[in-house]
Protein backbone atom coordinates (compact mmCIF):
# COMPACT_ATOMS: atom_id res chain seq x y z
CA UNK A 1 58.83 70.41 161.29
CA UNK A 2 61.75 68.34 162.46
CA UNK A 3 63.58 66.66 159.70
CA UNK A 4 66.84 65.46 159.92
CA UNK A 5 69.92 67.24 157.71
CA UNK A 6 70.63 63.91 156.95
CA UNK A 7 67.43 62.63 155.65
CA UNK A 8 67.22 65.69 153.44
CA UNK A 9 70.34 65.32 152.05
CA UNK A 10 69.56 61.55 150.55
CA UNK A 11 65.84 62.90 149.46
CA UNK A 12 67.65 65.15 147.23
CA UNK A 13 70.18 62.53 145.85
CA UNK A 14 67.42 60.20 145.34
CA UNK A 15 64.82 62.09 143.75
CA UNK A 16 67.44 65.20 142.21
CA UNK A 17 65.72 67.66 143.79
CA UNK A 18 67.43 71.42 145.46
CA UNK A 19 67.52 72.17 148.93
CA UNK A 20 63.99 73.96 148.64
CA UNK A 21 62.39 71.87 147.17
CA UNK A 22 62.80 68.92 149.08
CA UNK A 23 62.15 71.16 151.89
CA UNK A 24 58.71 72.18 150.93
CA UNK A 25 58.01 68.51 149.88
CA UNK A 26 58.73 67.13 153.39
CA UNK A 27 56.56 69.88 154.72
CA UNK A 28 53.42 69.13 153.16
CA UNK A 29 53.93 65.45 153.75
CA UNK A 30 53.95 66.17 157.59
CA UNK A 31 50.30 68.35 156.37
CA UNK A 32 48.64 66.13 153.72
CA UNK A 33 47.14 69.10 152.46
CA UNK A 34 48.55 72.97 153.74
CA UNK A 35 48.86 76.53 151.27
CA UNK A 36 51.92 78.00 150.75
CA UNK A 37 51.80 80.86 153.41
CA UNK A 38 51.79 77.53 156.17
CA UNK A 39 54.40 75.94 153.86
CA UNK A 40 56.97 78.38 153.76
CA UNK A 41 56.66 79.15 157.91
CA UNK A 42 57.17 75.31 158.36
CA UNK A 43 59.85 74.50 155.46
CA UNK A 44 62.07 77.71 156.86
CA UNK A 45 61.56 78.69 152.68
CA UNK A 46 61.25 82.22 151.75
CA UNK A 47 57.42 83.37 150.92
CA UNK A 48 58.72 84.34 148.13
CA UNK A 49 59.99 81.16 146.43
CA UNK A 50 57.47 78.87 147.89
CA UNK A 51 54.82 79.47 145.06
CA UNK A 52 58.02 78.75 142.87
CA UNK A 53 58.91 75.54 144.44
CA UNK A 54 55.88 74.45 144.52
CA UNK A 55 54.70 74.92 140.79
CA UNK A 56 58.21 72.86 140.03
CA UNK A 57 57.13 69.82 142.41
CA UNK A 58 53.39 69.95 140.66
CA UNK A 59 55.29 69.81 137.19
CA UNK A 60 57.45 67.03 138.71
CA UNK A 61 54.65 64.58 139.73
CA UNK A 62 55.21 65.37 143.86
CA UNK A 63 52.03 67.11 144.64
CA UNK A 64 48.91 68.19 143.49
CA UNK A 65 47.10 71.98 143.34
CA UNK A 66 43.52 71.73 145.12
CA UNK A 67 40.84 73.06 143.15
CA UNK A 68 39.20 76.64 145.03
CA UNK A 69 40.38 79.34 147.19
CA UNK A 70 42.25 79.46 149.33
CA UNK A 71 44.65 77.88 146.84
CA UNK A 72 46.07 74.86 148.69
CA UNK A 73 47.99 71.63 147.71
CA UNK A 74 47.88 68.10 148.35
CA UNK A 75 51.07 65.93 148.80
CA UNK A 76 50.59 62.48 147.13
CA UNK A 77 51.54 58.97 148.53
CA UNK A 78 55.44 58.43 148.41
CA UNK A 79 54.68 55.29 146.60
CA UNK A 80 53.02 57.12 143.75
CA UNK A 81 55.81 59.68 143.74
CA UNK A 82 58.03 56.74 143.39
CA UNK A 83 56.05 55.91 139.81
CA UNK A 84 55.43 58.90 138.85
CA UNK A 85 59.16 60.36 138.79
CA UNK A 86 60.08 57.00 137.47
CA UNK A 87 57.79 57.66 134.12
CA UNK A 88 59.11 61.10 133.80
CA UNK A 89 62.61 60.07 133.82
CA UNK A 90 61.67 57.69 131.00
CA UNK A 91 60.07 60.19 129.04
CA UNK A 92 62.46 62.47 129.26
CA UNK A 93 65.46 60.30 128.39
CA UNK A 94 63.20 59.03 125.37
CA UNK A 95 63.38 62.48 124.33
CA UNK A 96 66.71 63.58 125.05
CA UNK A 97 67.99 60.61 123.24
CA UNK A 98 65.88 61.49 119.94
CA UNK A 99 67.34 64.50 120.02
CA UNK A 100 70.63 63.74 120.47
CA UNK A 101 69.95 60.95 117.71
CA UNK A 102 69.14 63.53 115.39
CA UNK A 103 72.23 65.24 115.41
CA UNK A 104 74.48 62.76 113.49
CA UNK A 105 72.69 63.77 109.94
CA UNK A 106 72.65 67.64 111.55
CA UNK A 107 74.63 70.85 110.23
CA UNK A 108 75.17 71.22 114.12
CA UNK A 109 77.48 68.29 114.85
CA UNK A 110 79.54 68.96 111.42
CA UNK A 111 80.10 72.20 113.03
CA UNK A 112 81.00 71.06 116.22
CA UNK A 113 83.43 68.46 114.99
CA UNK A 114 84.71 71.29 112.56
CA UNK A 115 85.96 72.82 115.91
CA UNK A 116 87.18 69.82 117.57
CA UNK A 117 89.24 69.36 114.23
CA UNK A 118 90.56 72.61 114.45
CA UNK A 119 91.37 72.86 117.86
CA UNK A 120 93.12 68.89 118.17
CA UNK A 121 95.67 70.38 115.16
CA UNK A 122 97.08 72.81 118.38
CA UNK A 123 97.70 70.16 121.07
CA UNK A 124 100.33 67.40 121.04
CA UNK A 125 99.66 63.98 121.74
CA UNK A 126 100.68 64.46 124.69
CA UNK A 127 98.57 66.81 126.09
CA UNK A 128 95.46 64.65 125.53
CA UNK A 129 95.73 63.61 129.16
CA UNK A 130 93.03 64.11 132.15
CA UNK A 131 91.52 62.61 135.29
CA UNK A 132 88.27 60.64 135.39
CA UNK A 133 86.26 61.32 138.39
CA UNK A 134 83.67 58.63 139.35
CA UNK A 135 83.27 55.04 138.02
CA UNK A 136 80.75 55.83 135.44
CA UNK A 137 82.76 58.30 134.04
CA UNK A 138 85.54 56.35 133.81
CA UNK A 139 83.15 53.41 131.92
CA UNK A 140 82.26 55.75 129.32
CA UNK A 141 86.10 56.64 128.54
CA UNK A 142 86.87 53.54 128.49
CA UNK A 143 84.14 52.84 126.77
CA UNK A 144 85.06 55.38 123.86
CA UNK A 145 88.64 53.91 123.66
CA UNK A 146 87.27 50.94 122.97
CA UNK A 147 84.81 52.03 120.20
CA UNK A 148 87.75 53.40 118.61
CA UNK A 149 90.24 50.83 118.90
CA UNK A 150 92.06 49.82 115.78
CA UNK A 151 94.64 46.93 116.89
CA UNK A 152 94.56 46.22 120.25
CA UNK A 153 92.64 46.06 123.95
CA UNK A 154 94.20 44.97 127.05
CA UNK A 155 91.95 44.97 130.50
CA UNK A 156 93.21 44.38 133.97
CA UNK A 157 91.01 44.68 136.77
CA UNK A 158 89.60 43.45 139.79
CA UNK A 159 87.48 40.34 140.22
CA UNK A 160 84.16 42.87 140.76
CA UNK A 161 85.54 44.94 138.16
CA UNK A 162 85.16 42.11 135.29
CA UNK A 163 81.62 42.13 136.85
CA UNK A 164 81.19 45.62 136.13
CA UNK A 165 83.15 45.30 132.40
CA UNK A 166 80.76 42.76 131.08
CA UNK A 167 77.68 45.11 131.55
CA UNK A 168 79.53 48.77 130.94
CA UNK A 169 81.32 47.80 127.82
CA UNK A 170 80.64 44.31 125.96
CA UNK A 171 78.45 46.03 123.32
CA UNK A 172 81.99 47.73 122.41
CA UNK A 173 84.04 44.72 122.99
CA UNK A 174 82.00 42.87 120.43
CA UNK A 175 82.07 45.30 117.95
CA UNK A 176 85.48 45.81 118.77
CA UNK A 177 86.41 42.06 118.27
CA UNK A 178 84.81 41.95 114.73
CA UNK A 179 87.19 44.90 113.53
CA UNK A 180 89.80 42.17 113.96
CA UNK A 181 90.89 43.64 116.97
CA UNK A 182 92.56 41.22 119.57
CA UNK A 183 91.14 41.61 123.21
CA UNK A 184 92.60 40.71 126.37
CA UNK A 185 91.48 40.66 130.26
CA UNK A 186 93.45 39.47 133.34
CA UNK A 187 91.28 39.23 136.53
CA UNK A 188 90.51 37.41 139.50
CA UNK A 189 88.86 34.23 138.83
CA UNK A 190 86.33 33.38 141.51
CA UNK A 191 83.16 31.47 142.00
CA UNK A 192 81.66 34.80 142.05
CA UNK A 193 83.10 36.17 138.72
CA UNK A 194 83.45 32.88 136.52
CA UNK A 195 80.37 32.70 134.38
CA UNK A 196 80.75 36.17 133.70
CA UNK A 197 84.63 35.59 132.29
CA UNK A 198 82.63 33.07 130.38
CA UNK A 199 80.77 34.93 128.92
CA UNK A 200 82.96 37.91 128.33
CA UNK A 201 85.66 34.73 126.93
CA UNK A 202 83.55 35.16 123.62
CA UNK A 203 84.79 38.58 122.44
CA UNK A 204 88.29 38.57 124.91
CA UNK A 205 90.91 36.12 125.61
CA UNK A 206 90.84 35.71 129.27
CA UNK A 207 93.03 34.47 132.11
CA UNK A 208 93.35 34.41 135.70
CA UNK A 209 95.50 37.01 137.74
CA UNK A 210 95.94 36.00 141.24
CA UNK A 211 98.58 37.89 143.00
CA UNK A 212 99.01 40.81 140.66
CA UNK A 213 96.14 43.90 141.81
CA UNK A 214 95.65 46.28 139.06
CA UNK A 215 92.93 48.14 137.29
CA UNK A 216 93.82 49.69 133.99
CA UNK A 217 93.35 49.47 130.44
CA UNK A 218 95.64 50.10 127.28
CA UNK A 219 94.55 50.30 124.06
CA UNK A 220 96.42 50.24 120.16
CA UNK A 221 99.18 50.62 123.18
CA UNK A 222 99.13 54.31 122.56
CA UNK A 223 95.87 55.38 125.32
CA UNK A 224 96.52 54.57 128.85
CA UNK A 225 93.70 54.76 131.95
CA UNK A 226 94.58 53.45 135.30
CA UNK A 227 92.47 53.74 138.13
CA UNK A 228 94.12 55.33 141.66
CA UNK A 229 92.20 53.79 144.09
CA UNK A 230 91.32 50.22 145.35
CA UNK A 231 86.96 49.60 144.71
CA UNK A 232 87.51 47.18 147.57
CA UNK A 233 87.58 50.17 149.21
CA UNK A 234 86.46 53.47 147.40
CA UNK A 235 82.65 54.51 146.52
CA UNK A 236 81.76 54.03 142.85
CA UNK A 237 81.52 58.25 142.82
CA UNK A 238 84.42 58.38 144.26
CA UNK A 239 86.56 56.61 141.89
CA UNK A 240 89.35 58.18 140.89
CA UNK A 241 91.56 57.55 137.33
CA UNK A 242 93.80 59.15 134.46
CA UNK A 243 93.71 59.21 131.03
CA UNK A 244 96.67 59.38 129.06
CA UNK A 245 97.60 59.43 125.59
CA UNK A 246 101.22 58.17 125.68
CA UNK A 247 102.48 55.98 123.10
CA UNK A 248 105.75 55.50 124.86
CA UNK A 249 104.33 55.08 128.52
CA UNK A 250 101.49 52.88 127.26
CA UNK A 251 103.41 51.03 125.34
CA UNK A 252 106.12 50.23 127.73
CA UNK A 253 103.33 49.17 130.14
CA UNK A 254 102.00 46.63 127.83
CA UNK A 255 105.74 45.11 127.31
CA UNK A 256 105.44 44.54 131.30
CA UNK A 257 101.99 42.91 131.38
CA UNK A 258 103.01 40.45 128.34
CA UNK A 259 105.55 38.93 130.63
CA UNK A 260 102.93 38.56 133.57
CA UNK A 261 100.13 37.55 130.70
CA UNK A 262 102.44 34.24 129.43
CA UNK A 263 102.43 33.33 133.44
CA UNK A 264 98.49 33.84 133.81
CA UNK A 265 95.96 30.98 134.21
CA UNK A 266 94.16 30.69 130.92
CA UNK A 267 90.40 30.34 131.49
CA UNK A 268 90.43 27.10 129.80
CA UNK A 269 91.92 25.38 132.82
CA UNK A 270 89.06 26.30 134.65
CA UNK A 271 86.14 23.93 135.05
C-alpha cells in the first residue's frame, strides 16, 4: 500500500487518530474487507498491535468486525465515517460537559480551589505571567479576564480579529458590560468587519484604528496579553502571546492608548 506521509499526517489531524491507527484504516480501505494477519503485512503495523488497533477503530465507528471465521473486518464508506465520528464527538462532549457541570456543587472542586488558594498566597503578582500558545488558547484567557473583570476592558486588534472577538468572547462582554464595567475596542473598520463592530457596539464602545497595528487586551489595567505575531501572517495554532499580570506595565500601556483612543474614529461616523 502506497500512501503518502503527507496524506497520513492530515488523516490523523482530522479524525485524531495515532500513527497506527490511521495506518491500519487506510489499509483496509485499499481491501474493503481483509483480517488482521493481511492488515498488519500491508499497514507496516506490528502483528501484535493490529488486533489492538483495530478493536479501537471498531469502538470508534471506522470499521466493522465480520461475523465467522476467519475473523475479518469491513472498512465502511468514508462518508459514513464522516457521521459517525461526528455523533461520537457529540456524545462525548455531552458527557464530558455533565461531568464537568457537576463539579461546581462537588467536594472535589472545593478541594481543588483549596489548593489554588494556598498555593496563589506564595507567588507575587508578578509572577502570574505566561505565554499563550495558539489562538484558541489565547481566546479562552482572554476570555477568563474578561469574566472576571471588575472596572475595566480595553481590546485592540486587527480588523479579522474583531471578527474573531464577537464569536470567542461576547457572551463575556455582555455579562461583563452589565457589572457596570466600561468596554472598549479599537480596530480596523472595513466593509468586511462593520456589521460585526455593530453588533459588538452594544456591549463595547467602538472606534476605528487605521494606522495603529496592534493586538492586545488590558483589563482593570492590572492583566496585560499581547499577541507576538501578525494573523495576517501566522496560523491560528501558531499564534503566539503573553500574559502578564502587571499593574504598573498594564497600566502605563493603557495611559498610551487613551491618547491614541481620543484621536480614533468613533463608530458613529460610520454609515
Amino acid at each position: 500500500m502506497i500512501v503518502k506521509e503527507e496524506f497520513l499526517s492530515r488523516l490523523r489531524k482530522i479524525f485524531d487518530l495515532n500513527l497506527y491507527e490511521v495506518k491500519v484504516w487506510a489499509a483496509l480501505l485499499s481491501r474493503g474487507t481483509s483480517s488482521a494477519g493481511e492488515l498488519s503485512n500491508i499497514s507496516d503495523v506490528p502483528r501484535s498491535r493490529t488486533y489492538d488497533i483495530l478493536e479501537s477503530l471498531e469502538k470508534k465507528g471506522f470499521i466493522v468486525m465480520k461475523l465467522g471465521k476467519p475473523i475479518k473486518f469491513v472498512a465502511l464508506k468514508p462518508d459514513e465515517v464522516v457521521e459517525r465520528v461526528k455523533r461520537n464527538l457529540i456524545v462525548n462532549a455531552q458527557e464530558k460537559s455533565k461531568r464537568l457541570e457537576k463539579l461546581k456543587g462537588d467536594e472535589v472542586l472545593g478541594e481543588l480551589n483549596n489548593l489554588f488558594t494556598t498555593g496563589v498566597k506564595f507567588i507575587e503578582p508578578s509572577d502570574l505571567t505566561g505565554s499563550l500558545k495558539g489562538r484558541q488558547n489565547m481566546y479562552n484567557h482572554l476570555d477568563m479576564m474578561v469574566r472576571e473583570a471588575e472596572s475595566s476592558v480595553t481590546i485592540v486588534t486587527s480588523a479579522d480579529g474583531l471578527n474573531r472577538k464577537l464569536e470567542a468572547l461576547m457572551p463575556a462582554l455582555e455579562k461583563a458590560k452589565k457589572r457596570g464595567v466600561t468596554i472598549r475596542v479599537a480596530a480596523p473598520i472595513t466593509s468586511d468587519n462593520i456589521k460585526i463592530a455593530k453588533e459588538m457596539s452594544k456591549v463595547a464602545e467602538i472606534r476605528n484604528m487605521e494606522k495603529v497595528k496592534a493586538r492586545f487586551a488590558v483589563v482593570d489595567s492590572t492583566q496585560l496579553v499581547f499577541m507576538l505575531l501578525d494573523d495576517d501572517k501566522v496560523h491560528p495554532n501558531y499564534d503566539i502571546g503573553v500574559w502578564i499580570n502587571t499593574e504598573f506595565f498594564a497600566g502605563a500601556l493603557e495611559n498610551i492608548f487613551e491618547n491614541s483612543w481620543k484621536k480614533f474614529t468613533p463608530l458613529s461616523k460610520f454609515k
